[in-house]
Protein backbone atom coordinates (compact mmCIF):
# COMPACT_ATOMS: atom_id res chain seq x y z
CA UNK A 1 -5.76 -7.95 21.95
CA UNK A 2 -5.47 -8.46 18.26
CA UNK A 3 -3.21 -7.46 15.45
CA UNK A 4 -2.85 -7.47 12.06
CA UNK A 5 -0.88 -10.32 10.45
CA UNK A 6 2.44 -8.89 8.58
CA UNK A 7 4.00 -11.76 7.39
CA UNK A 8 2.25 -12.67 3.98
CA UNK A 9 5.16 -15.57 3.78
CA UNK A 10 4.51 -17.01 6.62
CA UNK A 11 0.93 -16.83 6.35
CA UNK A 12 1.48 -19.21 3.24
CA UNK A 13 3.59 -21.45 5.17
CA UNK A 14 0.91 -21.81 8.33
CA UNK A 15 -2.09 -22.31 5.58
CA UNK A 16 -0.09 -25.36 4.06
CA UNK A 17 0.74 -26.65 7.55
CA UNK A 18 -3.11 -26.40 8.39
CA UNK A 19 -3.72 -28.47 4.82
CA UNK A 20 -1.84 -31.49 5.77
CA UNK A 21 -2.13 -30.99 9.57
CA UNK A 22 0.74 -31.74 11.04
CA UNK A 23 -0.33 -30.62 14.82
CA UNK A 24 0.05 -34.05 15.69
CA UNK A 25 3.62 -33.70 16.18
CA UNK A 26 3.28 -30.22 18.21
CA UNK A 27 4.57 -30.14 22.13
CA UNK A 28 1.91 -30.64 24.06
CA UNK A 29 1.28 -28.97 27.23
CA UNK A 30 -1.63 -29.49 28.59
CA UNK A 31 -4.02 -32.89 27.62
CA UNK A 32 -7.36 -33.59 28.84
CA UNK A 33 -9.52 -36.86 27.65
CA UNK A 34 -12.76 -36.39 26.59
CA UNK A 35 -15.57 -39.09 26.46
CA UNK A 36 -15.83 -39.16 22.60
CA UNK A 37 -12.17 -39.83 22.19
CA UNK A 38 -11.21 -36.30 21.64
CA UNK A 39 -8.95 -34.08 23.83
CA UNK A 40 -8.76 -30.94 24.88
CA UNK A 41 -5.17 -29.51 24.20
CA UNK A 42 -2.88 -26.92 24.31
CA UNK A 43 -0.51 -27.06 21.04
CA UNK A 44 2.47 -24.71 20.79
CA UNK A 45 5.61 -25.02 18.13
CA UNK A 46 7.39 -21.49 18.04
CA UNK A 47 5.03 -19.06 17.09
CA UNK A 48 1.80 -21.17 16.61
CA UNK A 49 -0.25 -22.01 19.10
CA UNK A 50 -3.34 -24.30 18.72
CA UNK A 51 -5.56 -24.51 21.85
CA UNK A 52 -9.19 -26.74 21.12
CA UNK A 53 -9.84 -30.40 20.15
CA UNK A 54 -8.27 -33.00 18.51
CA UNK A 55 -8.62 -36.67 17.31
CA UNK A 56 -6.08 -38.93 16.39
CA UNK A 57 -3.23 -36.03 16.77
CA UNK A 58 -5.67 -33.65 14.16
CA UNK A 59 -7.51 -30.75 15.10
CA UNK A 60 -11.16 -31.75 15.39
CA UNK A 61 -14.10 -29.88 16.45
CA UNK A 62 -13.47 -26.57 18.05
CA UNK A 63 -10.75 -25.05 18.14
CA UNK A 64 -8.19 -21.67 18.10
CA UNK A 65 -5.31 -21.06 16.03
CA UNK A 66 -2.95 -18.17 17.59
CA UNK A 67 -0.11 -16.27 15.54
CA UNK A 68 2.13 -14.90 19.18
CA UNK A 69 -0.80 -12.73 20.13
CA UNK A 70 -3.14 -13.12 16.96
CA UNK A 71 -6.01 -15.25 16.08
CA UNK A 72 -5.64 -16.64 12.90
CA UNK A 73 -8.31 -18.91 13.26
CA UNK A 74 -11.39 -19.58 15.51
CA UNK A 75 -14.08 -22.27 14.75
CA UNK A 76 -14.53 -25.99 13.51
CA UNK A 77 -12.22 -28.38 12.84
CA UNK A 78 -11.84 -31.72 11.07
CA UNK A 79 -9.25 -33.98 10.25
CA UNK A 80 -6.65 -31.07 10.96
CA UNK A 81 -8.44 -28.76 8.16
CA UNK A 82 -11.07 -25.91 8.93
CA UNK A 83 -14.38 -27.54 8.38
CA UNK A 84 -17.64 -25.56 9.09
CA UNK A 85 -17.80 -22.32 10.34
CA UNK A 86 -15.34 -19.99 11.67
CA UNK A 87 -13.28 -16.40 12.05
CA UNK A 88 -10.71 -16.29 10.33
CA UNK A 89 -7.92 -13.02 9.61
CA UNK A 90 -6.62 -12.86 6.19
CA UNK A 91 -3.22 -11.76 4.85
CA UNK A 92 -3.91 -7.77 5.40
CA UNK A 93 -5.27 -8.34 8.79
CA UNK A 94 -8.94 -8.55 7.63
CA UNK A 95 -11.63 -10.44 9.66
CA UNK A 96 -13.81 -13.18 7.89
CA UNK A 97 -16.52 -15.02 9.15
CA UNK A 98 -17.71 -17.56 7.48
CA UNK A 99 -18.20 -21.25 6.27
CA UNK A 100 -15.07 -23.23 5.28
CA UNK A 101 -15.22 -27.05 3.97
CA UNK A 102 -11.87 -28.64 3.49
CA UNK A 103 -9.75 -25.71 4.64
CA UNK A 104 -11.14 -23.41 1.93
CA UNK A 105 -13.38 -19.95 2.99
CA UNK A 106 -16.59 -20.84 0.88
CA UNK A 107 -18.76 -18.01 2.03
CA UNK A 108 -18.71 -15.29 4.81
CA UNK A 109 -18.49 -11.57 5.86
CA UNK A 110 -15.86 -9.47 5.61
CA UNK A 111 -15.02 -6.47 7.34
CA UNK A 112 -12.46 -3.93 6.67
CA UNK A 113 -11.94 0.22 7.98
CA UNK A 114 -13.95 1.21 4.83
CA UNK A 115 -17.13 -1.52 5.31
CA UNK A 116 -18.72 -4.58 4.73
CA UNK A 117 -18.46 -7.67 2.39
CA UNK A 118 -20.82 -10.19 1.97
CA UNK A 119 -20.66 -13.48 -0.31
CA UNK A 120 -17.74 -16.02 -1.67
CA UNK A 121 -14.45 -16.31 -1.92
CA UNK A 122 -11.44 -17.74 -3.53
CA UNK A 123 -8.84 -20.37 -1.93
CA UNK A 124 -6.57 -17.17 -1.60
CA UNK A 125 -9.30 -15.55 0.89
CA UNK A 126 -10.42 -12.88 -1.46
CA UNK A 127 -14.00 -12.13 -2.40
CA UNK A 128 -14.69 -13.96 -5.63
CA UNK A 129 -17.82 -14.86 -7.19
CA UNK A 130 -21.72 -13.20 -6.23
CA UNK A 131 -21.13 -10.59 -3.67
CA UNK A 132 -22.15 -7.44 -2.09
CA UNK A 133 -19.93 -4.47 -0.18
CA UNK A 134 -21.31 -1.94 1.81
CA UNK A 135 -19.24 0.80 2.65
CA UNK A 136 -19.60 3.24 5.62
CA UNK A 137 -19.95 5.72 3.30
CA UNK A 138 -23.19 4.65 2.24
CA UNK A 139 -22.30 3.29 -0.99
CA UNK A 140 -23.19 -0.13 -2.05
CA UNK A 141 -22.41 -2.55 -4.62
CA UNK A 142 -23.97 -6.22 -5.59
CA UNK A 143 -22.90 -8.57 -7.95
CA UNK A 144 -19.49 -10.84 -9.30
CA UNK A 145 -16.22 -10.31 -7.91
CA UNK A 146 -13.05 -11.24 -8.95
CA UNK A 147 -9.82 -11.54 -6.89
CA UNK A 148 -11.62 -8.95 -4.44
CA UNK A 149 -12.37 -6.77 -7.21
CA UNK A 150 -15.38 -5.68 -8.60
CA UNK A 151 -15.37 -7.37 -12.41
CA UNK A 152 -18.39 -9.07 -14.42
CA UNK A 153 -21.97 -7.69 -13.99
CA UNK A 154 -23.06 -6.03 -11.21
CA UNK A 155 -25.34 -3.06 -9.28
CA UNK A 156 -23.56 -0.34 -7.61
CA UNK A 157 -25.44 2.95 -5.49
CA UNK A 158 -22.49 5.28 -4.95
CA UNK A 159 -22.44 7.63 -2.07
CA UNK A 160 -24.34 10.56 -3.97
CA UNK A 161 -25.71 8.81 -4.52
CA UNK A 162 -26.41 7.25 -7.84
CA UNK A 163 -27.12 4.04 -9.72
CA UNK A 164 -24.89 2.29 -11.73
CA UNK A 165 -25.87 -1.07 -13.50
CA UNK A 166 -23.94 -2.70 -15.81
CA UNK A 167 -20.26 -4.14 -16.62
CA UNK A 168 -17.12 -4.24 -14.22
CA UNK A 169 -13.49 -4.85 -14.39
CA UNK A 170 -10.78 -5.03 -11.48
CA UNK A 171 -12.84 -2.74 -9.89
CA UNK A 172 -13.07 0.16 -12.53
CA UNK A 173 -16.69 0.63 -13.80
CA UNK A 174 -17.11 0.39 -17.74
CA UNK A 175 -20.89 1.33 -18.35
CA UNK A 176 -24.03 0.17 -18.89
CA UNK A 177 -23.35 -3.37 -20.57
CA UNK A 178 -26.35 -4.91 -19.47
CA UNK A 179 -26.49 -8.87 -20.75
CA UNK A 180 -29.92 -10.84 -20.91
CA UNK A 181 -29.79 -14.46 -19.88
CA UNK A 182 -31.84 -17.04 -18.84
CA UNK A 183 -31.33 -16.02 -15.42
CA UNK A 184 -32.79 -12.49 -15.33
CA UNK A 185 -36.27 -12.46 -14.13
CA UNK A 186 -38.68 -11.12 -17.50
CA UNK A 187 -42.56 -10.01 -17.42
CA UNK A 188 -44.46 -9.08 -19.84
CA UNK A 189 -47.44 -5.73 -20.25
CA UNK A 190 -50.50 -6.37 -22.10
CA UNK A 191 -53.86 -4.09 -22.44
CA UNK A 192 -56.12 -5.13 -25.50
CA UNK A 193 -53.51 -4.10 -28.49
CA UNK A 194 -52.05 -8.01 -27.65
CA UNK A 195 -55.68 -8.95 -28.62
CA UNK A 196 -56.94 -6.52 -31.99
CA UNK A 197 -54.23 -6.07 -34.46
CA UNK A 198 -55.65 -4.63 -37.56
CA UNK A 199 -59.27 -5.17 -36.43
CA UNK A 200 -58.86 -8.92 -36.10
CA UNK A 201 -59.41 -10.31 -32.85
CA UNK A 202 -56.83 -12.78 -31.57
CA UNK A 203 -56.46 -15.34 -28.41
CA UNK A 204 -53.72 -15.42 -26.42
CA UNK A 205 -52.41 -18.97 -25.91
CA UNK A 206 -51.63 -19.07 -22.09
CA UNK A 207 -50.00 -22.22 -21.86
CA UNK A 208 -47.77 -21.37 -24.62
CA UNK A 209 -46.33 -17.70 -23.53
CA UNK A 210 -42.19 -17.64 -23.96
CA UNK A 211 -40.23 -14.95 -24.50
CA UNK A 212 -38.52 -15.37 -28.03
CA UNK A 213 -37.41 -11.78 -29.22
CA UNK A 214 -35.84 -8.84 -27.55
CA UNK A 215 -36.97 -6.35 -29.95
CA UNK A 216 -35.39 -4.24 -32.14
CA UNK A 217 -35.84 -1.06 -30.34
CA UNK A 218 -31.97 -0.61 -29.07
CA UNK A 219 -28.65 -2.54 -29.05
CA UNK A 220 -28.69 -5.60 -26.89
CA UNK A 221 -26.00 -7.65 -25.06
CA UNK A 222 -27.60 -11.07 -25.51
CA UNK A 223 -25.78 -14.53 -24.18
CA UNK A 224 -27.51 -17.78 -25.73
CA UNK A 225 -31.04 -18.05 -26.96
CA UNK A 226 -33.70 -15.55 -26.69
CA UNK A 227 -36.11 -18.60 -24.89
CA UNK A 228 -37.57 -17.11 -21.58
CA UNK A 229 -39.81 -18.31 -19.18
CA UNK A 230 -42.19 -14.98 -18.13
CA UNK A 231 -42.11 -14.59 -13.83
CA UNK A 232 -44.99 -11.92 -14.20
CA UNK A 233 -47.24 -10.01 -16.23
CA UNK A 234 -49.08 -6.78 -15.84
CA UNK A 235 -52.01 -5.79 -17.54
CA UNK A 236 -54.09 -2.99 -18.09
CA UNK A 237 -57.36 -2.88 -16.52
CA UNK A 238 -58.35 1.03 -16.95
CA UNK A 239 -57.57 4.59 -18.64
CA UNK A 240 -58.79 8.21 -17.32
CA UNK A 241 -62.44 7.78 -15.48
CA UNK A 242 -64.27 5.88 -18.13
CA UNK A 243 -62.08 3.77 -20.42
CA UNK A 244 -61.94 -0.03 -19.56
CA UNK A 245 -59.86 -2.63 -21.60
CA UNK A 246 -62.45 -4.94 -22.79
CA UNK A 247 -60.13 -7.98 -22.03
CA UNK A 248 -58.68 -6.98 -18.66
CA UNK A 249 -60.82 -9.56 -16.55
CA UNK A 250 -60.46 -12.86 -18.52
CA UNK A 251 -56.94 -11.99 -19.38
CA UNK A 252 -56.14 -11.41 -15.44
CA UNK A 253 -57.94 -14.45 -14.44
CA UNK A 254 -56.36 -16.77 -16.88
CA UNK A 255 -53.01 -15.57 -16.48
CA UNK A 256 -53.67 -16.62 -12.56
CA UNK A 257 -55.27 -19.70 -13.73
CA UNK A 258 -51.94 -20.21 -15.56
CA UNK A 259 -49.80 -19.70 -12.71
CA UNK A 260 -48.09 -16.63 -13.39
CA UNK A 261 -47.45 -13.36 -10.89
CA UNK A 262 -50.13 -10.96 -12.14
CA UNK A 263 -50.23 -6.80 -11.66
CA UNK A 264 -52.83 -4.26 -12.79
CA UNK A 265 -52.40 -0.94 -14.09
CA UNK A 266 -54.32 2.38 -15.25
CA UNK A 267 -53.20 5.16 -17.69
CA UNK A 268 -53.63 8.64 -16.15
CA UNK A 269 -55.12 11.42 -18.19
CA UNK A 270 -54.83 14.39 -18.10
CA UNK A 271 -58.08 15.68 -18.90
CA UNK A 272 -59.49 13.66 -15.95
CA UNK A 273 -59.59 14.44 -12.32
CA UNK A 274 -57.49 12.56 -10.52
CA UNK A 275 -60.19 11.71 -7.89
CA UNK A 276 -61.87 10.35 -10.67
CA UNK A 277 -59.44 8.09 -12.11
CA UNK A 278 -58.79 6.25 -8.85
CA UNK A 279 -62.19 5.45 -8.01
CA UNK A 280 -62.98 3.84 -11.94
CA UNK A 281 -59.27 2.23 -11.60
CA UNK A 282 -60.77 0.52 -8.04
CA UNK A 283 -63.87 -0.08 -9.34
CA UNK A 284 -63.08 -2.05 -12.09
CA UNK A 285 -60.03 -3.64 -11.61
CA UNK A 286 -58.94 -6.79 -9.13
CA UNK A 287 -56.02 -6.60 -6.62
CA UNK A 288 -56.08 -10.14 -5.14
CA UNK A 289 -54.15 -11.45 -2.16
CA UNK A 290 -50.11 -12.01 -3.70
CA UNK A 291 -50.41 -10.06 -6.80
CA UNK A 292 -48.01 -7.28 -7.26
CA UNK A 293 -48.82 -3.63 -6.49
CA UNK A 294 -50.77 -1.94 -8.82
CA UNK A 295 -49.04 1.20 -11.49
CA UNK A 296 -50.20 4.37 -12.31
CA UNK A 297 -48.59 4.87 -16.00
CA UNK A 298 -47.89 8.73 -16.49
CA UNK A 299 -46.51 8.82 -19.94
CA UNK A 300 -47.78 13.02 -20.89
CA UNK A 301 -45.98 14.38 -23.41
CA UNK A 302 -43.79 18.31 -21.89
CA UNK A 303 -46.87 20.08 -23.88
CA UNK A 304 -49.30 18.02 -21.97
CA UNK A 305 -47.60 18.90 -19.18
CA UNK A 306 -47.56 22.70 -19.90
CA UNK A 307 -51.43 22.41 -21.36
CA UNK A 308 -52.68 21.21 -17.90
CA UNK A 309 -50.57 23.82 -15.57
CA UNK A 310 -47.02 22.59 -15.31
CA UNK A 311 -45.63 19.87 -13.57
CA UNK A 312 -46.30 21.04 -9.99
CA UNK A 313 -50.27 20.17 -11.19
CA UNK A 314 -49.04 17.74 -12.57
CA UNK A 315 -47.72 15.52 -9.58
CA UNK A 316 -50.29 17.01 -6.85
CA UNK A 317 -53.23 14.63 -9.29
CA UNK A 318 -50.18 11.49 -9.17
CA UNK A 319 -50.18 11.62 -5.39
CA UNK A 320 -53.85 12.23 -5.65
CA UNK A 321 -54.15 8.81 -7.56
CA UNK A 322 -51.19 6.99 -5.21
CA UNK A 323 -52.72 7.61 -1.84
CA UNK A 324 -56.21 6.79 -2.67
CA UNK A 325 -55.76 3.34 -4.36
CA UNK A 326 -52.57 2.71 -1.80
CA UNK A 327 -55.56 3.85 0.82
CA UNK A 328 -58.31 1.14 -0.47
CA UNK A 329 -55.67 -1.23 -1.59
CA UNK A 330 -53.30 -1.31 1.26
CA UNK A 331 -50.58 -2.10 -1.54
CA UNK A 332 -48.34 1.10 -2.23
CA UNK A 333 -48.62 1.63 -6.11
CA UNK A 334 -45.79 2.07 -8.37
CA UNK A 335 -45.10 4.67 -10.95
CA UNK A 336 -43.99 3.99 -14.55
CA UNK A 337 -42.61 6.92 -16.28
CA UNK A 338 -39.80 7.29 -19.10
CA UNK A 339 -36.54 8.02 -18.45
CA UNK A 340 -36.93 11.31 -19.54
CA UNK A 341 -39.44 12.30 -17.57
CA UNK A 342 -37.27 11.05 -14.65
CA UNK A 343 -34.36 13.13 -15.72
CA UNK A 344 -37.06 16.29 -16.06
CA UNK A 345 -39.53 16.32 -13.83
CA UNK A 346 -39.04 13.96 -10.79
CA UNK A 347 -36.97 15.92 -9.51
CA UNK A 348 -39.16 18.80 -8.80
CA UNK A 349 -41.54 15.82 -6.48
CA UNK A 350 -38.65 14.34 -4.43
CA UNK A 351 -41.51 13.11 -2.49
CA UNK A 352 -42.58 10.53 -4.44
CA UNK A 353 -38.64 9.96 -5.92
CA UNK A 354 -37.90 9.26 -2.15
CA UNK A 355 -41.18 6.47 -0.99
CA UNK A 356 -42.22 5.12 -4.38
CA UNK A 357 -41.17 2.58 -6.22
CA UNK A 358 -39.93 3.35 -10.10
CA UNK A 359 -41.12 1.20 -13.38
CA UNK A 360 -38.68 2.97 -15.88
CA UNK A 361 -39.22 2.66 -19.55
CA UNK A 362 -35.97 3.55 -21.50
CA UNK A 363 -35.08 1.08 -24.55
CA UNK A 364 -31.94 1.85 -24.57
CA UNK A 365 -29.45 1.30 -21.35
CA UNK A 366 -30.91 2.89 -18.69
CA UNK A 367 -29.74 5.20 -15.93
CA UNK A 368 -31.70 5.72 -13.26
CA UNK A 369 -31.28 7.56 -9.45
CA UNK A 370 -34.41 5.76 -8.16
CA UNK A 371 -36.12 3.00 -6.53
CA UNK A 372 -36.09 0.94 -9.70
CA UNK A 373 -38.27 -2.24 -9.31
CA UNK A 374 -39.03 -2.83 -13.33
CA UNK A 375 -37.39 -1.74 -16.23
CA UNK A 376 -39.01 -1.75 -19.63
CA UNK A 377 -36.41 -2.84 -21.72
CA UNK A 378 -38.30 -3.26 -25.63
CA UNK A 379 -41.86 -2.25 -27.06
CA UNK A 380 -41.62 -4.37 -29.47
CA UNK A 381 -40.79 -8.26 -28.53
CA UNK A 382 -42.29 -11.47 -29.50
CA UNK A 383 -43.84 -13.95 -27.06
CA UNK A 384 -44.92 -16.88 -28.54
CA UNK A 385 -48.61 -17.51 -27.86
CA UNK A 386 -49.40 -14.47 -28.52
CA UNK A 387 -50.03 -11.80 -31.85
CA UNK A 388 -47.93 -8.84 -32.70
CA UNK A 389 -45.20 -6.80 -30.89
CA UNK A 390 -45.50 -7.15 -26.85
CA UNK A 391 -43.16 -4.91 -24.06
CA UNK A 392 -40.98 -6.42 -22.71
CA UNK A 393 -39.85 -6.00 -19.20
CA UNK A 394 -36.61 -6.83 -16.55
CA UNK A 395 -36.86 -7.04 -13.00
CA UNK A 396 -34.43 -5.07 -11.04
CA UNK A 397 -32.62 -8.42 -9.55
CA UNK A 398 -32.18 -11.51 -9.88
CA UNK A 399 -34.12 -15.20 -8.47
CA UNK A 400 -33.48 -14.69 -4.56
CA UNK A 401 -34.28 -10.60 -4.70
CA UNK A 402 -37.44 -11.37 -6.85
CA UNK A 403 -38.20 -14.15 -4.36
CA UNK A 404 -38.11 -11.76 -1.37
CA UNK A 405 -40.63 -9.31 -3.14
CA UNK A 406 -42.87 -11.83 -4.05
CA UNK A 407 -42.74 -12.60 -0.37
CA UNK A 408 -43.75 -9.06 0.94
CA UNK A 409 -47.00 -9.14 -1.27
């Protein structure tokens, strides 16, 4: 049976005996050769009691570390420190799994009575650095910790539940402080407005496309310089039944020329059944093998709404539009809608708030109690190689979360 360690002192004391390993000089009751030059042992010095491997009087290779009737440590050994990975209990009893190089808990699992840690740690044992908690409550929360609190950036989905993205400190949330760096993952949208500005035709210069300029839309947290590489780019292919974007098809094939994750999307219309739309969005419009799942942009206007029949009309043509091109497609589309119409009207088509994924324009910080994939973060950015103002967009993660839905393509 285990307990919980009560003796923060003496836990000090054993972790600086373990540092310089002095189990060399323990009594030793029991001591069994092994080929390698190892032995098999039985350790015990008052309360401590180390029963595993050892070379030259260190612990090496496998090996348990007892408190009277607690584990303190189970797992790999060398030279007398924990090397590799192991179970550990920390000061308040806690159990840790992880990986340890030179006695120090790099990166494990946590559990406690209220859930789950996962990530790194400190020398002290306490979750420091990228990590995520998931409590048994439901609620969940990704990104830096500090002395096993929350503080820095980071994603949290309370219990509600609801989303909260932005700054942290010892464990308090302070709001939506959201900072661009080179490490967020940016795309770009494009239809044919990147190409005609002010009835002049220009090219868009593929092999030159950076992201230089946030816009000037809303406040922004920036660290460094506004230089980013673009991880994807969307582009309009079609609007209502009949409108095409004369670009759409060289753009899309020289962006994949180029090497860059490519999406297509349609405008709805109102005026258009939704039937319709679908079949001159699938018609015209190519969803290749690894590019990301097509959108359906709603953006009507409340007296659209109201002109057309209301917003119950409203979503029965979006989930007209989502099943048939999810149907032909076999990729599940996601929606792009402003963060006021997610505030209004989603909630009255929980349906598609529950299984679909949300592309959420709002250019200032955004809030949003969805599946949020994209965010459009500025209308109006610069990208060199190419003419004019150009939206900007986030992904809702960073490299190994964008990785992993790249992968599902």
């Amino acid at each position: 049976m285990e307990r919980k360690i009560n003796h923060p002192k003496r836990f000090l004391w054993l972790t600086a005996l373990l540092v310089v390993g002095l189990f060399g000089a323990c009594h030793f009751e029991k001591n069994t050769l092994n080929g390698d030059g190892t032995a098999q042992v039985l350790q015990q010095e008052g309360d401590l009691c180390y029963q595993g491997t050892v070379l030259r009087g260190r612990s090496h290779g496998y090996g348990v570390l007892w408190l009277k009737d607690s584990v303190v440590y189970a797992g790999q050994w060398k030279d007398g420190k924990r090397q590799g990975m192991g179970t550990a209990h920390d000061s308040k009893g806690r159990k840790i799994t992880g990986r340890w190089n030179a006695d120090t808990l790099v990166s494990g699992t946590r559990e406690d009575a209220a859930g789950v840690y996962v990530g790194s740690f400190n020398s002290k044992m306490m979750a420091s650095g990228h990590g995520e908690y998931t409590g048994n409550d439901g609620s969940h929360y990704e990104g830096h910790w500090e002395n096993d609190a929350q503080t820095g950036k980071g994603f949290a989905l309370t219990a509600q539940p609801k989303v909260k993205v932005g700054e942290w400190k010892a464990g308090q949330y302070l709001g939506e402080r959201l900072t661009y760096t080179t490490e967020r993952i940016y795309g770009i949208d494009i239809s044919k407005y990147q190409h005609v500005i002010n009835k002049r035709v220009h090219p868009i210069k593929w092999n030159q496309l950076r992201i230089i300029h946030l816009g000037t839309a809303s406040r922004k947290a920036i660290h460094g310089q506004v230089n980013y590489p673009i991880s994807f780019i969307y582009i309009k292919s079609t609007e209502g039944k009949s409108l095409l974007n004369p670009f759409y098809k060289a753009d899309y094939k020289q962006a994949r020329a180029h090497g860059f994750s490519v999406g297509t999307y349609h405008f709805f219309s109102i005026y258009s059944p939704a039937e319709a739309q679908a079949a001159h969005f699938l018609r015209h419009s190519y969803i290749s093998q690894g590019d990301f799942p097509p959108v359906l942009d709603v953006e009507p206007s409340p007296q659209q709404i109201a002109k057309m029949g209301g917003a119950e009309v409203l979503f029965k043509a979006v989930r007209t539009w989502l099943t048939i091109v999810e149907q032909r497609t076999g990729k599940r589309p996601i929606l792009y809608i402003s963060q006021q119409f997610v505030n209004r009207y989603l909630p009255l088509a929980p349906d598609i708030k529950r299984d679909y994924d949300i592309w959420i324009a709002r250019y200032g910080e955004y809030k949003p109690d969805v599946h949020l994939v994209y965010w459009q973060l500025c209308p109006d950015g610069r990208v060199q190689g190419i003419q004019g103002e150009v939206d900007i967009n986030v992904f809702n993660g960073y490299k190994e979360v964008f990785d992993e839905f790249k992968a599902k393509l």
